[in-house]
C-alpha atoms as a PDB file:
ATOM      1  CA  UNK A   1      11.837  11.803  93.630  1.00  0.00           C
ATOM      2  CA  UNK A   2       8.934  14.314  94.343  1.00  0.00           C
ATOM      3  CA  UNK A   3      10.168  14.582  97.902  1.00  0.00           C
ATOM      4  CA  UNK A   4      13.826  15.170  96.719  1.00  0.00           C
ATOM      5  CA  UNK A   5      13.295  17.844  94.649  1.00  0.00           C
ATOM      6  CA  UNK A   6      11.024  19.803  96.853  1.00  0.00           C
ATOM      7  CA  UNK A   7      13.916  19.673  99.736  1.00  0.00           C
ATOM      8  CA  UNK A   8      17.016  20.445  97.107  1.00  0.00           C
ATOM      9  CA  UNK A   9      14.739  23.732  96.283  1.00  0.00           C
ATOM     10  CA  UNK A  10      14.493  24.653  99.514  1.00  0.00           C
ATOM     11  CA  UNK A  11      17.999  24.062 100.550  1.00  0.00           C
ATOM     12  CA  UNK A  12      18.913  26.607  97.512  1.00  0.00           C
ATOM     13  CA  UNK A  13      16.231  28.983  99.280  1.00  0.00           C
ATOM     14  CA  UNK A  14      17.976  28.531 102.790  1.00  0.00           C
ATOM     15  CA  UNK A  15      21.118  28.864 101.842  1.00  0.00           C
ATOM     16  CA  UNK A  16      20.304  31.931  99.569  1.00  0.00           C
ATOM     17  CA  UNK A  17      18.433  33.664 102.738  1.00  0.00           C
ATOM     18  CA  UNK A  18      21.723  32.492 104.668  1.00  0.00           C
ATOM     19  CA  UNK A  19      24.498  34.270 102.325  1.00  0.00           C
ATOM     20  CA  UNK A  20      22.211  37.383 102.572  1.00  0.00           C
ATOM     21  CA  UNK A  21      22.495  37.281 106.220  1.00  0.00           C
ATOM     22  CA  UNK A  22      26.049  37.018 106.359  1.00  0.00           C
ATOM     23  CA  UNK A  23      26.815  39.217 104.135  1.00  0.00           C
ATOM     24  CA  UNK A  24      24.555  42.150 105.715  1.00  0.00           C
ATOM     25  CA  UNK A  25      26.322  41.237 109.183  1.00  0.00           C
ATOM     26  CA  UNK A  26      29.832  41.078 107.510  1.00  0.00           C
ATOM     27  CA  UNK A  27      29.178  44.843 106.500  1.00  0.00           C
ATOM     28  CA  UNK A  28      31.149  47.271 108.894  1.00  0.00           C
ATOM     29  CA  UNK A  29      28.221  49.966 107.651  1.00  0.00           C
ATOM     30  CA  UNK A  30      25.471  47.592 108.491  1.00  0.00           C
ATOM     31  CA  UNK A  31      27.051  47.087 112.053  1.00  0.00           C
ATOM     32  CA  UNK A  32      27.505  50.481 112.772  1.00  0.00           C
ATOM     33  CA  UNK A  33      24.207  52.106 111.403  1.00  0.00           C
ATOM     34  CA  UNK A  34      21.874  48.989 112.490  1.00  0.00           C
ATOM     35  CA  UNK A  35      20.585  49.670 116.052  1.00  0.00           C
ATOM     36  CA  UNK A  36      21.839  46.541 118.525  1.00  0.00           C
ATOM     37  CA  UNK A  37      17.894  45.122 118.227  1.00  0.00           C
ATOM     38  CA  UNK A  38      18.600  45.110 114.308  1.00  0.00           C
ATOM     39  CA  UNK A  39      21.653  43.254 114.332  1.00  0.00           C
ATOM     40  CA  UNK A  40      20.716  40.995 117.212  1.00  0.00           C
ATOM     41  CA  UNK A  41      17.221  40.070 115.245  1.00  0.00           C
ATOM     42  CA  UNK A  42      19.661  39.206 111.704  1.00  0.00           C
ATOM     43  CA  UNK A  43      22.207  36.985 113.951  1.00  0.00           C
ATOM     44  CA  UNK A  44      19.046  34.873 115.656  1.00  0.00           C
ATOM     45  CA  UNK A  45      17.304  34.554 112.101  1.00  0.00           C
ATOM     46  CA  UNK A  46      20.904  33.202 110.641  1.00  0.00           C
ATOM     47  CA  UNK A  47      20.955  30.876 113.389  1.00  0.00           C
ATOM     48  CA  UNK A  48      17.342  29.826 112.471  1.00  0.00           C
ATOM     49  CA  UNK A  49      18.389  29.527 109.103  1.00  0.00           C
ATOM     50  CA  UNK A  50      21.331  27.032 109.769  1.00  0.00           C
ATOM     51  CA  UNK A  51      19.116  24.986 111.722  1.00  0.00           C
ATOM     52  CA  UNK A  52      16.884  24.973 109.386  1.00  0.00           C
ATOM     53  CA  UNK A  53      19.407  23.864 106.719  1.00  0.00           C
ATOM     54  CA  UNK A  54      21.024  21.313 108.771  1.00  0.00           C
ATOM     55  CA  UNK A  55      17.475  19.617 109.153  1.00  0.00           C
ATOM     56  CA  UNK A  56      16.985  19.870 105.085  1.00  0.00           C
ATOM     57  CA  UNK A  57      20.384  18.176 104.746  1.00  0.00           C
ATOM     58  CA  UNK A  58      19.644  15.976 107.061  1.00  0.00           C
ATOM     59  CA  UNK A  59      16.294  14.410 105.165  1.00  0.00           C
ATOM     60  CA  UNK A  60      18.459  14.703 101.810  1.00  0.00           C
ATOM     61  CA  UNK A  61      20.318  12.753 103.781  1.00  0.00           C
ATOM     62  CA  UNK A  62      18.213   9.817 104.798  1.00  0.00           C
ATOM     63  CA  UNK A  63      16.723   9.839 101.405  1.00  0.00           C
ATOM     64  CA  UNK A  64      19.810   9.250  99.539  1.00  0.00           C
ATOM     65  CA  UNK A  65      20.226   6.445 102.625  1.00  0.00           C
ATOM     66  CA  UNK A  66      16.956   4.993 101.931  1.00  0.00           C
ATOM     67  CA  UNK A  67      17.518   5.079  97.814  1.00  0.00           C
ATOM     68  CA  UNK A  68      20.585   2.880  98.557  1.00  0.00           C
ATOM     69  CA  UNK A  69      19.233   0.361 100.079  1.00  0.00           C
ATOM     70  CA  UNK A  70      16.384   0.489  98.214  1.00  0.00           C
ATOM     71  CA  UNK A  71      18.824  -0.747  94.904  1.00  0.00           C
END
């Protein structure tokens, strides 16, 4: 239970951090102000991010799994 709660807080974190991103490189201003380094830096951290969140899911995932069969 420990273990769930821990990775459902920092899915909310990552996906927090993620809407930020997108939202910054959704902005016309930010795009056109940012130099290329900027923006390129933002799109690679996003990317980290989903990663990142696809591995959290993924061991909410195999907990839920394991709780199952566990009943």
């Amino acid at each position: 239970a420990g273990e769930r709660e821990r990775l459902t807080r920092e899915l909310a974190k990552l996906e927090q951090d993620r809407e930020r991103r997108i939202r910054k490189l959704a902005d016309p201003g930010f795009l056109a102000r940012a130099p290329a380094e900027i923006v390129a830096k933002e799109r690679r951290v996003q990317a980290e991010l989903d990663e990142a969140k696809a591995k959290v899911e993924g061991a909410l995932g195999a907990l839920a799994a394991v709780g199952r069969e566990g009943r």
